[in-house]
C-alpha atoms as a PDB file:
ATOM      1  CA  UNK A   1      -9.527 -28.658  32.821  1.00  0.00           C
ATOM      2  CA  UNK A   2      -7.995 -25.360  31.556  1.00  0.00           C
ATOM      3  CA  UNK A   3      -5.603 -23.971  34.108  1.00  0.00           C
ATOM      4  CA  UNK A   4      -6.528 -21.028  35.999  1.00  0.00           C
ATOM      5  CA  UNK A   5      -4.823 -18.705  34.109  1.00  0.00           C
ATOM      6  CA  UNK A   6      -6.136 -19.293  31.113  1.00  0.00           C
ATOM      7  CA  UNK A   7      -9.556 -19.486  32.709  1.00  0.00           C
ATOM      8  CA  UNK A   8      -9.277 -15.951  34.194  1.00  0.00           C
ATOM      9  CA  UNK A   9      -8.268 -14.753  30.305  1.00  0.00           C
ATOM     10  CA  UNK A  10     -10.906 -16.360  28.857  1.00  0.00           C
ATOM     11  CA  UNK A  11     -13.424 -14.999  31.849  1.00  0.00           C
ATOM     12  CA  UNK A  12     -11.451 -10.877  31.031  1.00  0.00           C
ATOM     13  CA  UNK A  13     -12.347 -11.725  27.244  1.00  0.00           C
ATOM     14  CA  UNK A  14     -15.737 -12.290  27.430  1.00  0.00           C
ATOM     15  CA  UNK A  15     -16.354  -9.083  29.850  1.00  0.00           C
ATOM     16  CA  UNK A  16     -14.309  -6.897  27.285  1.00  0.00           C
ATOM     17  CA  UNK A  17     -16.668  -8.225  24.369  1.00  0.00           C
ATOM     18  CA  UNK A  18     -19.900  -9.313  26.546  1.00  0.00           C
ATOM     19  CA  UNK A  19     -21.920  -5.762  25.543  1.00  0.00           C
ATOM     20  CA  UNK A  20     -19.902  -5.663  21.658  1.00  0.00           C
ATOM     21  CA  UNK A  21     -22.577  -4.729  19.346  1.00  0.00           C
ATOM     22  CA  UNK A  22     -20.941  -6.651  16.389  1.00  0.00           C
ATOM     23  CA  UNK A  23     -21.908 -10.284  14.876  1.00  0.00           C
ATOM     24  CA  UNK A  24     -18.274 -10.866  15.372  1.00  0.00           C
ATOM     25  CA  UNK A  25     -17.319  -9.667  18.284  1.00  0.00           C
ATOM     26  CA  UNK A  26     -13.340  -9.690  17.158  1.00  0.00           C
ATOM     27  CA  UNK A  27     -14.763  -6.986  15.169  1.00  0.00           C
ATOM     28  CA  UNK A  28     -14.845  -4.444  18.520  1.00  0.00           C
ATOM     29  CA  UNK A  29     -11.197  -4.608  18.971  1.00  0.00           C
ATOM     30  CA  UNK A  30      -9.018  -1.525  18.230  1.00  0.00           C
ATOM     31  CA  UNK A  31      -7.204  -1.000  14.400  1.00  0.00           C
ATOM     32  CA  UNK A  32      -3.694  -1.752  15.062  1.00  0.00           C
ATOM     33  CA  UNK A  33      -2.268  -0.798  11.794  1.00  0.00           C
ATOM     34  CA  UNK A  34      -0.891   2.055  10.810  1.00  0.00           C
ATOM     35  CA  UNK A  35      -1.485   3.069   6.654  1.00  0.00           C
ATOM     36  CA  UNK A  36       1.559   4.341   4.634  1.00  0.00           C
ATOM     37  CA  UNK A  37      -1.503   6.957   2.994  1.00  0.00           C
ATOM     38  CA  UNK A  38      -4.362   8.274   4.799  1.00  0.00           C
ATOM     39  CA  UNK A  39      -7.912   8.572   3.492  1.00  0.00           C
ATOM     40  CA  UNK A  40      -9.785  10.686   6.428  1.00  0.00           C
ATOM     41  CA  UNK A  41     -13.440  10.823   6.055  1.00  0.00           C
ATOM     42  CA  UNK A  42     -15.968  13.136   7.801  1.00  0.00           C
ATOM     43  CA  UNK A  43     -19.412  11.559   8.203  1.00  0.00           C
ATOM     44  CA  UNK A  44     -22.156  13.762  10.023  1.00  0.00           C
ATOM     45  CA  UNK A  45     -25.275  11.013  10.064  1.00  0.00           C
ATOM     46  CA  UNK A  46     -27.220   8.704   8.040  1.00  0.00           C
ATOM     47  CA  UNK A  47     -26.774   5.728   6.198  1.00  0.00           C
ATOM     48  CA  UNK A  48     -24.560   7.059   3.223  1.00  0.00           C
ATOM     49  CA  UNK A  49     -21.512   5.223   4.514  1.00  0.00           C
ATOM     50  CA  UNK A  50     -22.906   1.942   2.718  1.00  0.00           C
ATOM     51  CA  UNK A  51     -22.213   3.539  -0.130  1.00  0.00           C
ATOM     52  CA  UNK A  52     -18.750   4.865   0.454  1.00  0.00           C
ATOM     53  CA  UNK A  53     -15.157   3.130  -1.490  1.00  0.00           C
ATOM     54  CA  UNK A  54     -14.000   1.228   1.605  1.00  0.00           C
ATOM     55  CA  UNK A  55     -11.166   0.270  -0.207  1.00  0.00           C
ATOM     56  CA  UNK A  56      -9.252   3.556   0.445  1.00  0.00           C
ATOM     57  CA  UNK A  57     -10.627   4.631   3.746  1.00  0.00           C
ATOM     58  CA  UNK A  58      -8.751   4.485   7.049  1.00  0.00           C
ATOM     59  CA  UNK A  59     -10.035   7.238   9.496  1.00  0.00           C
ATOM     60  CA  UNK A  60     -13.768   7.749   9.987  1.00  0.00           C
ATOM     61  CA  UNK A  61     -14.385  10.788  12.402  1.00  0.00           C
ATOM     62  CA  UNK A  62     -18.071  10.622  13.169  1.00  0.00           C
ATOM     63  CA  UNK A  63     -19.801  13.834  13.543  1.00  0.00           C
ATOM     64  CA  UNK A  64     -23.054  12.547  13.379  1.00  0.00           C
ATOM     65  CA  UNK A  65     -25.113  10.135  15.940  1.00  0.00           C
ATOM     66  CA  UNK A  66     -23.010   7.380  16.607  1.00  0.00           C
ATOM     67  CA  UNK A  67     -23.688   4.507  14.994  1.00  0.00           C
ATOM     68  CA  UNK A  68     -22.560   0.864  15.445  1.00  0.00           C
ATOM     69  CA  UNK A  69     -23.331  -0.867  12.553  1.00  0.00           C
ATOM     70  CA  UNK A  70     -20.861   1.547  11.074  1.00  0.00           C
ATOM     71  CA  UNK A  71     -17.954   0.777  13.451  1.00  0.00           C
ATOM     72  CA  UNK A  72     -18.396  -2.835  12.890  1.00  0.00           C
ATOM     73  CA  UNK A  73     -18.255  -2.457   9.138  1.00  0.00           C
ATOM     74  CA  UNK A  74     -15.416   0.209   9.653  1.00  0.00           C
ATOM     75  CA  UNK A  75     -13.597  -2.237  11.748  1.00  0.00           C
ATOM     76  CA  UNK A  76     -14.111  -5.219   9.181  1.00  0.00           C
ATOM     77  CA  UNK A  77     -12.691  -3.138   6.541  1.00  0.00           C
ATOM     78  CA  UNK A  78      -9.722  -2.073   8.714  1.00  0.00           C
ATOM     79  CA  UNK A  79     -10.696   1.753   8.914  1.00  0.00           C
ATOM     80  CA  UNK A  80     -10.454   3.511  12.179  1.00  0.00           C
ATOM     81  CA  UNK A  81     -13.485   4.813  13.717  1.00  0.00           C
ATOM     82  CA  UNK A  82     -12.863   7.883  15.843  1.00  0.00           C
ATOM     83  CA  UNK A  83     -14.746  10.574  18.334  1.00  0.00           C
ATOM     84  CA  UNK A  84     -15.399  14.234  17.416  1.00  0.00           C
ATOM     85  CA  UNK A  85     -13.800  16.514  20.377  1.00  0.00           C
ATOM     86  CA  UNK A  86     -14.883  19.868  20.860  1.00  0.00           C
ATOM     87  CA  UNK A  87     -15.120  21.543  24.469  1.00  0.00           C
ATOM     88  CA  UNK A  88     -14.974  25.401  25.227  1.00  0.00           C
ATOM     89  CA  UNK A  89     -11.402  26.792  24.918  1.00  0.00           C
ATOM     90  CA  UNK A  90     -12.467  29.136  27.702  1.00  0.00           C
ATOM     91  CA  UNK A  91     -12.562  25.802  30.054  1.00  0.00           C
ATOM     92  CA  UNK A  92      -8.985  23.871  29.692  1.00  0.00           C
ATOM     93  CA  UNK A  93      -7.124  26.336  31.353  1.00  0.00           C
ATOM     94  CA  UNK A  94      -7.776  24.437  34.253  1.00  0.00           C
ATOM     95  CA  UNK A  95      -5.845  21.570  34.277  1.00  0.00           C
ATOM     96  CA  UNK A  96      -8.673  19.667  36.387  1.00  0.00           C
ATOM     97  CA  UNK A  97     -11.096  20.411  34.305  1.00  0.00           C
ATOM     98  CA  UNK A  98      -9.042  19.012  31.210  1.00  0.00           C
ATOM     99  CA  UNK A  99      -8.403  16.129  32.784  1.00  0.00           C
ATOM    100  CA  UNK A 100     -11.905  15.537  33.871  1.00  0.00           C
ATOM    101  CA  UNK A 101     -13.084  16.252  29.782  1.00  0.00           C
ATOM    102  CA  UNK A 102      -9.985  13.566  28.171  1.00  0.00           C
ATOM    103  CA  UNK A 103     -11.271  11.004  30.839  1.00  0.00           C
ATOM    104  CA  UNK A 104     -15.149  11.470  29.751  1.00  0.00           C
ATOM    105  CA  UNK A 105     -13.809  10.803  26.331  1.00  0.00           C
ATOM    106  CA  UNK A 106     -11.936   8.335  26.932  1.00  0.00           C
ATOM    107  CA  UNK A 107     -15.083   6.662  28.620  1.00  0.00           C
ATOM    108  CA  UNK A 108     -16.799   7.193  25.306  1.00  0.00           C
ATOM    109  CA  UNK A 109     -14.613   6.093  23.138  1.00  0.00           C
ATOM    110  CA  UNK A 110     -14.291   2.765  25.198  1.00  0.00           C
ATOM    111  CA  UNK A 111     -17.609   2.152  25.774  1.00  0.00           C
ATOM    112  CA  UNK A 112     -18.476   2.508  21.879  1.00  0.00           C
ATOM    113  CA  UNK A 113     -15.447   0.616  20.739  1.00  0.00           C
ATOM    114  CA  UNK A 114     -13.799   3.590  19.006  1.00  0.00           C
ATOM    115  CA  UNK A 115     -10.146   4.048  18.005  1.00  0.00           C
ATOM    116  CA  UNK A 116      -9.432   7.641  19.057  1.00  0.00           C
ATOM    117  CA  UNK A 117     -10.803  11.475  18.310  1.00  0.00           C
ATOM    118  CA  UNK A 118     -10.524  14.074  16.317  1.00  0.00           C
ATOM    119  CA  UNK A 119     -10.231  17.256  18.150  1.00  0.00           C
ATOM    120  CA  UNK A 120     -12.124  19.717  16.162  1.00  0.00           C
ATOM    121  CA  UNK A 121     -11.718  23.343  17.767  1.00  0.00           C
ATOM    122  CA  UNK A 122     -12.044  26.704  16.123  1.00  0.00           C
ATOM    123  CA  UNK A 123     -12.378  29.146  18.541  1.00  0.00           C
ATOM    124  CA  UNK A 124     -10.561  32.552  18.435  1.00  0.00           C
ATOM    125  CA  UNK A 125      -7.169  32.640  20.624  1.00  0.00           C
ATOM    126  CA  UNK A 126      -5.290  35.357  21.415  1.00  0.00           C
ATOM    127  CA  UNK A 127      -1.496  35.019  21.315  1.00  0.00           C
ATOM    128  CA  UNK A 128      -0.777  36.399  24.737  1.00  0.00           C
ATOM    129  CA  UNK A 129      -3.541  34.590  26.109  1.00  0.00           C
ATOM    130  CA  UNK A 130      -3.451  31.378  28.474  1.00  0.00           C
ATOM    131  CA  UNK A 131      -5.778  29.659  26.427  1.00  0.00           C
ATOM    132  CA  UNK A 132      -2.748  29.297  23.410  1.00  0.00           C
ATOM    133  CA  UNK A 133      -0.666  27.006  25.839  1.00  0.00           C
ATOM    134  CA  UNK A 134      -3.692  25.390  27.280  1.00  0.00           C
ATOM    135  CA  UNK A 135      -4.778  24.156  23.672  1.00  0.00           C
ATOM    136  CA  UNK A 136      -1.535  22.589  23.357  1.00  0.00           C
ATOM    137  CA  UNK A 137      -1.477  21.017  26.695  1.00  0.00           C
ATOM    138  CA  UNK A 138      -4.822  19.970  26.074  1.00  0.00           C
ATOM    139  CA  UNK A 139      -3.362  17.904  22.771  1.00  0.00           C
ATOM    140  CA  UNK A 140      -0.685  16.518  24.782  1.00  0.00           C
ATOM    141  CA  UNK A 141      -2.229  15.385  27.713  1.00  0.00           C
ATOM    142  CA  UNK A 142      -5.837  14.094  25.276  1.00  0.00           C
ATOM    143  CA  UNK A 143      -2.774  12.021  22.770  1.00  0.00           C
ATOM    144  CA  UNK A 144      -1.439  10.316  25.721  1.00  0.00           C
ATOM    145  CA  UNK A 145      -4.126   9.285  27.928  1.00  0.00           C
ATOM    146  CA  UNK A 146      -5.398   7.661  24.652  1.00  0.00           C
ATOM    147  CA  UNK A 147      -2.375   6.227  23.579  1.00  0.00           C
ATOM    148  CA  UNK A 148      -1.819   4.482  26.894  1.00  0.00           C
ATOM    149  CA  UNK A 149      -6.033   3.090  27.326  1.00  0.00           C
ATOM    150  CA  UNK A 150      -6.495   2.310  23.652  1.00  0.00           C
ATOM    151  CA  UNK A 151      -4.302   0.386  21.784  1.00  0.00           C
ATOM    152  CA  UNK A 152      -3.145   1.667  18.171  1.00  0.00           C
ATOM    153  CA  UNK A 153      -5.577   4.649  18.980  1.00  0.00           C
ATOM    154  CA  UNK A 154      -5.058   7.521  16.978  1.00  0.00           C
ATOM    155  CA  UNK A 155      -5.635  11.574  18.483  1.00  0.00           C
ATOM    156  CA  UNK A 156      -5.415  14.340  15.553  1.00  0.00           C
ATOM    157  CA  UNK A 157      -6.167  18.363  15.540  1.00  0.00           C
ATOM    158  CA  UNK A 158      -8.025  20.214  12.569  1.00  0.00           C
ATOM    159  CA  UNK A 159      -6.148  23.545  11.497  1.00  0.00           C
ATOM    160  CA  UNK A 160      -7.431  25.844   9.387  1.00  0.00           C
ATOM    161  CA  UNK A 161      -6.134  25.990   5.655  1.00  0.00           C
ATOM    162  CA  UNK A 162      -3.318  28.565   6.932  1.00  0.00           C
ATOM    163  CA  UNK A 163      -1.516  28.641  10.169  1.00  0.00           C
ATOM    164  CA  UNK A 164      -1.662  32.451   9.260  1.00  0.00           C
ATOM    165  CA  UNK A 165      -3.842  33.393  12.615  1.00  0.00           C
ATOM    166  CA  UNK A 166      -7.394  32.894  10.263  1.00  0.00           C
ATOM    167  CA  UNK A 167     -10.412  33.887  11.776  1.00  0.00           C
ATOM    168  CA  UNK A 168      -8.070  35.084  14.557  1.00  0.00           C
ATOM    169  CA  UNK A 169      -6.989  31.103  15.303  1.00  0.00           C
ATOM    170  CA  UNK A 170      -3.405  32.642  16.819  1.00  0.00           C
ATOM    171  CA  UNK A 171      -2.718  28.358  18.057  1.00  0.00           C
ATOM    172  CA  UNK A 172       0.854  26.716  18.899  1.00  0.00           C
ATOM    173  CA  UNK A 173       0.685  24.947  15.424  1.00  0.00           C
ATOM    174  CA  UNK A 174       4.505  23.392  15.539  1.00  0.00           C
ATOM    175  CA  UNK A 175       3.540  22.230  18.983  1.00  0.00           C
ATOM    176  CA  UNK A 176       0.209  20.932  18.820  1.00  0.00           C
ATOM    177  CA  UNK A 177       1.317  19.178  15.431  1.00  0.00           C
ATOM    178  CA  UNK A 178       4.299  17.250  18.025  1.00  0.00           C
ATOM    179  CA  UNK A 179       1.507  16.682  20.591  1.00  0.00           C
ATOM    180  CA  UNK A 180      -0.924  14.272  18.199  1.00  0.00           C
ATOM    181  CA  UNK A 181      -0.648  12.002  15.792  1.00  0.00           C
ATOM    182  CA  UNK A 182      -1.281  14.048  12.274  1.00  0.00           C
ATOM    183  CA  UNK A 183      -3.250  17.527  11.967  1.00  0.00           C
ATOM    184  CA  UNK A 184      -6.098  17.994   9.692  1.00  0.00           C
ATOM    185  CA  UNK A 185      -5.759  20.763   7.327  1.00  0.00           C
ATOM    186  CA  UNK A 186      -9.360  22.050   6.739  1.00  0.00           C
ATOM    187  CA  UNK A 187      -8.670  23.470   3.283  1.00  0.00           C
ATOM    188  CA  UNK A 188     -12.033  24.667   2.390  1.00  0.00           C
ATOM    189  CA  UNK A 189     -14.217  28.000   3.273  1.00  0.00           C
ATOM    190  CA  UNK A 190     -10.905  29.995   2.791  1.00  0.00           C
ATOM    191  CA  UNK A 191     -12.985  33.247   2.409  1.00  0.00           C
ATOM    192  CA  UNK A 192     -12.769  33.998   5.885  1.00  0.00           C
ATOM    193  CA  UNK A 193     -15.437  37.063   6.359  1.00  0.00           C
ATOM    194  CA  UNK A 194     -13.306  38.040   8.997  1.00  0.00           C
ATOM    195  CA  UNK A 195     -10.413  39.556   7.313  1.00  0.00           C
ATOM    196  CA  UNK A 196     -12.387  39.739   3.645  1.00  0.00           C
ATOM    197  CA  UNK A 197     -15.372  40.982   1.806  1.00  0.00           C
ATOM    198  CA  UNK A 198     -17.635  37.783   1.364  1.00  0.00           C
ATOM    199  CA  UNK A 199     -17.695  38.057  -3.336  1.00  0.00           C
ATOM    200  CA  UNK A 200     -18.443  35.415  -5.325  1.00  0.00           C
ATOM    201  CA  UNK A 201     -15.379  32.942  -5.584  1.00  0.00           C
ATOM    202  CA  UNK A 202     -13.491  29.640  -5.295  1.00  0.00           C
ATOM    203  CA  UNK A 203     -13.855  28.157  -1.835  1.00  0.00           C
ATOM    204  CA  UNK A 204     -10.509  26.590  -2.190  1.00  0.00           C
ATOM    205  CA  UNK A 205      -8.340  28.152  -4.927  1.00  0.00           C
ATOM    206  CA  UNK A 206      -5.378  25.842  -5.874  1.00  0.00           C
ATOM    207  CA  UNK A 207      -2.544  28.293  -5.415  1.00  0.00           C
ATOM    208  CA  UNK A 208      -3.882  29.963  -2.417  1.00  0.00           C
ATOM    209  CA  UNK A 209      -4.478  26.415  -1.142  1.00  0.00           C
ATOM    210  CA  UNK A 210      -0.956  24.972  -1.611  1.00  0.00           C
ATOM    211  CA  UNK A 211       0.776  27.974  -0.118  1.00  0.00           C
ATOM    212  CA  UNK A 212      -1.025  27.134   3.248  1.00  0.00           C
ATOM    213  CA  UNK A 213       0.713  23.933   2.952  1.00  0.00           C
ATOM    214  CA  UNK A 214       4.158  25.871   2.718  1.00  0.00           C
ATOM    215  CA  UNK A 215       3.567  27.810   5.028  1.00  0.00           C
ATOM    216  CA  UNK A 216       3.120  25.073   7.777  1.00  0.00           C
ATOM    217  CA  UNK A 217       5.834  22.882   6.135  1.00  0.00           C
ATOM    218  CA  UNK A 218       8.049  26.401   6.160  1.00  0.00           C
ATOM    219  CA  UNK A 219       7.443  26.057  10.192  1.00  0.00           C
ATOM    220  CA  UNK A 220       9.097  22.785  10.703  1.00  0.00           C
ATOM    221  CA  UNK A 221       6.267  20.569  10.563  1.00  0.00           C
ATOM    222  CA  UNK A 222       7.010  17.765   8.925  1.00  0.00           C
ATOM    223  CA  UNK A 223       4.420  16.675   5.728  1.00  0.00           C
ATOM    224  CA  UNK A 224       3.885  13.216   7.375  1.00  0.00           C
ATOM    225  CA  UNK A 225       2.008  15.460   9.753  1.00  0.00           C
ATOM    226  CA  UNK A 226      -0.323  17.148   7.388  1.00  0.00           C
ATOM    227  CA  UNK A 227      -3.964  15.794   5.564  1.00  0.00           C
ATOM    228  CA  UNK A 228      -5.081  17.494   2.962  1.00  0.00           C
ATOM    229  CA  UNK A 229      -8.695  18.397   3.377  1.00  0.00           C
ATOM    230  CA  UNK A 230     -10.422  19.315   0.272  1.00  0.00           C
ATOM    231  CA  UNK A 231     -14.411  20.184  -0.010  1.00  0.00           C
ATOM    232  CA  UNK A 232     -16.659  18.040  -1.700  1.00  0.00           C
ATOM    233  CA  UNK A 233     -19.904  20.588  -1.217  1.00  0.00           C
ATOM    234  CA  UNK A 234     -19.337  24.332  -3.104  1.00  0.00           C
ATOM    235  CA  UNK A 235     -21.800  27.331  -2.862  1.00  0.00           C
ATOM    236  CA  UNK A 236     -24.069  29.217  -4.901  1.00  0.00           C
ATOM    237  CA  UNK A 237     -23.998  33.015  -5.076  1.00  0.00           C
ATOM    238  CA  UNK A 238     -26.774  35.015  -6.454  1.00  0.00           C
ATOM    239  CA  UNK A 239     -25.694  37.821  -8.192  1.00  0.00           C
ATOM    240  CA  UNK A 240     -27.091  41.066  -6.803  1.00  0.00           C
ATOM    241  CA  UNK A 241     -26.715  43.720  -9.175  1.00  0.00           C
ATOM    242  CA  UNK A 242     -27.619  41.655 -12.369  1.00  0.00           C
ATOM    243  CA  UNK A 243     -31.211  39.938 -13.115  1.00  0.00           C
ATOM    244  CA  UNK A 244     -32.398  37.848 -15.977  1.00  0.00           C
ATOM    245  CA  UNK A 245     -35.750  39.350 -15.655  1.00  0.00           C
ATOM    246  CA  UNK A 246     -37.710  40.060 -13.041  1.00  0.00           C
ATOM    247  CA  UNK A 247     -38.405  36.367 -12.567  1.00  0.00           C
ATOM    248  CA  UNK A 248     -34.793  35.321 -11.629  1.00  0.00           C
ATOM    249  CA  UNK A 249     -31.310  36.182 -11.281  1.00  0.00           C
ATOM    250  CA  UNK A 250     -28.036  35.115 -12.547  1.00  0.00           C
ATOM    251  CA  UNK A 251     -25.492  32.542 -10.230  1.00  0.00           C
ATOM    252  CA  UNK A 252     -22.434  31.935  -9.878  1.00  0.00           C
ATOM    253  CA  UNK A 253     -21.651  28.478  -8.427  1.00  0.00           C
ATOM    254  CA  UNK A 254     -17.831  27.473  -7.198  1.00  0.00           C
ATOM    255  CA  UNK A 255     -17.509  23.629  -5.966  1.00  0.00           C
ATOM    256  CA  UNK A 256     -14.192  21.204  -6.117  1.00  0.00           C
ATOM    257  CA  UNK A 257     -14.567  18.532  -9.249  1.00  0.00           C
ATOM    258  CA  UNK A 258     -12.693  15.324  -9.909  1.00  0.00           C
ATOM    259  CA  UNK A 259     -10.064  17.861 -11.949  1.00  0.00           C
ATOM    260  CA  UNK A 260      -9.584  20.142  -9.278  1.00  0.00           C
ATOM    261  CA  UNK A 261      -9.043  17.431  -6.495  1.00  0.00           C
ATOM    262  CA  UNK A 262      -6.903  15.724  -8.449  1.00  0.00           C
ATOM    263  CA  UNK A 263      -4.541  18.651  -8.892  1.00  0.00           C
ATOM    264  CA  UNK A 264      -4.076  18.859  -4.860  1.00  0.00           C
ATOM    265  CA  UNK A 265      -3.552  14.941  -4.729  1.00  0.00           C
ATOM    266  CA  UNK A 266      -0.815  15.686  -7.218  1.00  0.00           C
ATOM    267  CA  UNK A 267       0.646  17.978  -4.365  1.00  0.00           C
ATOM    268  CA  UNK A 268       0.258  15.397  -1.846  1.00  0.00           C
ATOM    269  CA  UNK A 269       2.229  13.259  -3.573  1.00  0.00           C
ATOM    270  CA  UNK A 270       5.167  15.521  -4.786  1.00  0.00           C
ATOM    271  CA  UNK A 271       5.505  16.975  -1.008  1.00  0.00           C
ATOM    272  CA  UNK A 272       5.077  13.942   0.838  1.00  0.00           C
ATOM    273  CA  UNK A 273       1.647  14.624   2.685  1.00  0.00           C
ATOM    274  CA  UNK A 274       0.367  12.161   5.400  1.00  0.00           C
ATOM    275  CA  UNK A 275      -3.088  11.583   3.124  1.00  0.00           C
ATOM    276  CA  UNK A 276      -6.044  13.156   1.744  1.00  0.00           C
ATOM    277  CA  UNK A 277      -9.969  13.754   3.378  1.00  0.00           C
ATOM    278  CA  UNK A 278     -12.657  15.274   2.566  1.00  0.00           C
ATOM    279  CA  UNK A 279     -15.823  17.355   4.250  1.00  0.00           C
ATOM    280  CA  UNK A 280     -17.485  15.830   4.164  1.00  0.00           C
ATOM    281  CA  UNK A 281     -18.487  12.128   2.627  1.00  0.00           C
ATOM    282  CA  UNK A 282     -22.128  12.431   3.190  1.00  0.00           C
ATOM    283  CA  UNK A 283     -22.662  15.362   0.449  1.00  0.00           C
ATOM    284  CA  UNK A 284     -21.969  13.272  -2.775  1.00  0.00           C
ATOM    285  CA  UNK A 285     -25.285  11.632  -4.304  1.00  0.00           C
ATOM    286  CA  UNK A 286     -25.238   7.929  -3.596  1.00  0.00           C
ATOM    287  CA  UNK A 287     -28.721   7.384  -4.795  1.00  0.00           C
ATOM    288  CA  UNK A 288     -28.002   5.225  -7.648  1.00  0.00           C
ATOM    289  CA  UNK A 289     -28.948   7.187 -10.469  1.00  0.00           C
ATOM    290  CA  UNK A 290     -26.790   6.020 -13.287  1.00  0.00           C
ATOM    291  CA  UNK A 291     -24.676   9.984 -13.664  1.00  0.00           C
ATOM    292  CA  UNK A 292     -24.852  10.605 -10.227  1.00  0.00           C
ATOM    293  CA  UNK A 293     -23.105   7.165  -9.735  1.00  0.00           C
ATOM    294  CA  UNK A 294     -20.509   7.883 -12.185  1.00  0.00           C
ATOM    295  CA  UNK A 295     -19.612  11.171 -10.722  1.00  0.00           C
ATOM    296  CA  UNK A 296     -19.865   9.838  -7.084  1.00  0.00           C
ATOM    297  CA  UNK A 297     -17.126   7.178  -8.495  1.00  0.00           C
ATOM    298  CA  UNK A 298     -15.019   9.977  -9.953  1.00  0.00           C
ATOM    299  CA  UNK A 299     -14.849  12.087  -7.159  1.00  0.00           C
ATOM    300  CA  UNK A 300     -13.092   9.134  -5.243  1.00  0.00           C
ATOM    301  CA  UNK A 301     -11.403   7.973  -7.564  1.00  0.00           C
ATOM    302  CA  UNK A 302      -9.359  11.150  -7.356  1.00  0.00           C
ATOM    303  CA  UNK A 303      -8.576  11.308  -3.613  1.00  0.00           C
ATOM    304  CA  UNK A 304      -6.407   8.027  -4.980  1.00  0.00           C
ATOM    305  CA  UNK A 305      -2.786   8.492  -5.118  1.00  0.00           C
ATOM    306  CA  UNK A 306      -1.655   8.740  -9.066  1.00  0.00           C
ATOM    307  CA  UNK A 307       2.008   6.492  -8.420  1.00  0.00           C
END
């Protein structure tokens, strides 16, 4: 006979792993490991993610439906599977109520075998206002409940491409980047309509992209902190004021290619960047058309780190 204290392991085991959705149910356990280079991958729904190069990726933040079949392929490829956080900023002034919101999460993320969340907020904040310390405290107190219930979870922050107050985002950057464990730089849709006249352009410029990068870096935060989000969907403007005929107008379309990416991953790699990501991974064409194959190859083939 066992002893009993093996018994009662064995009995904790199969309750952890009784409801695991997986064929093996090793496969519902949290990622431990920890990647020297990040590959952090947005997916908002679908099936595309059978299609994706699993041999980079280790975050997926899911933004769609959840979906178990992709946590247990996630999981067998070592990636971490995480929640999408977003609450009203108006709310988590009161401590209760952020306590209350990081223990729902945490329910979540438990009960669907998840390794962490992505905290994706990008509401206006004053600088005077208590909701700029109650962001932070929100990080804090939403990285360390998870760190302590989920082993080798993993708690990160999207920022916008600037910490330059865009779209009037005035947020405790140094100290929300010290709260989690790496911020998301969402370096895309850098024409802000707030402070600039929506024209046809580049929705992530290189120079204008890497100087948002200096700027946090020029704050103290260390590159091991910082993603590099790039776009992987661009946008088409019709030209007003000029027609072809009266049948159609001229366009201008601006999107990130295999070149342009490639130019940032060069950054990453000169400055010491935590990783690269994209929003998001569902907008590439994974049909199987021979081009549309090729290209979908390029385009991850240069989120790769050039050594």
């Amino acid at each position: 006979m066992l002893p009993l204290r093996l018994l009662a392991l064995l009995a904790l085991f199969l309750a952890v792993w009784a409801d695991c959705p997986c064929q093996e149910p090793a496969l519902c356990g949290p990622i431990l490991h920890r990647p020297d280079f990040e590959v952090f991958v947005f997916d908002v729904g679908q099936k595309t993610w059978k299609s994706y190069d699993w041999s980079q990726i280790t975050t997926v933040a899911v933004f769609g439906k959840y979906d178990s079949e992709l946590m247990c392929y996630a999981h067998s490829k070592g990636a971490r599977v995480v929640l999408k956080g977003d609450v009203p900023l108006k709310d988590i002034i009161d401590p209760s109520f952020r306590a209350s919101w990081i223990a729902q999460k945490l329910h979540l993320a438990k009960t669907q075998y998840m390794d962490g969340i992505n905290i994706d907020i990008e509401q206006e904040v004053n600088c005077s206002s208590p909701e700029y310390n109650a962001l932070t405290a929100l990080v804090k107190e939403t990285t360390e409940s998870f760190h302590h219930e989920i082993e080798g979870s993993q708690v990160t922050f999207d920022v916008a491409w600037s910490p330059k107050n865009i779209d009037r985002r005035c947020y405790n950057y140094t100290g929300i980047a010290d709260a989690c464990d790496f911020l998301f730089v969402m370096s895309y849709d850098e024409q802000s309509q707030v402070w600039s006249e929506c024209i046809a352009a580049a929705n992530a410029p290189y120079n204008q992209t890497l100087s948002g990068y200096n700027d946090y870096i020029k704050m103290g935060i260390s590159p091991k902190k910082l993603v590099m989000g790039v776009p992987w969907y661009g946008y088409d403007y019709p030209c007003l004021n000029l027609s072809e005929d009266s049948a159609g107008r001229f366009h201008q379309v601006w999107y990130d290619n295999p070149q342009s990416i490639s130019l940032k991953a060069a950054y990453i790699q000169n400055y010491g960047l935590r990783g690269i990501g994209m929003w998001n991974a569902n907008c590439l064409d994974y049909s199987g058309d021979a081009e549309a194959k090729q290209q979908t190859e390029e385009m991850w083939e240069a989120l790769k780190p050039k050594l």
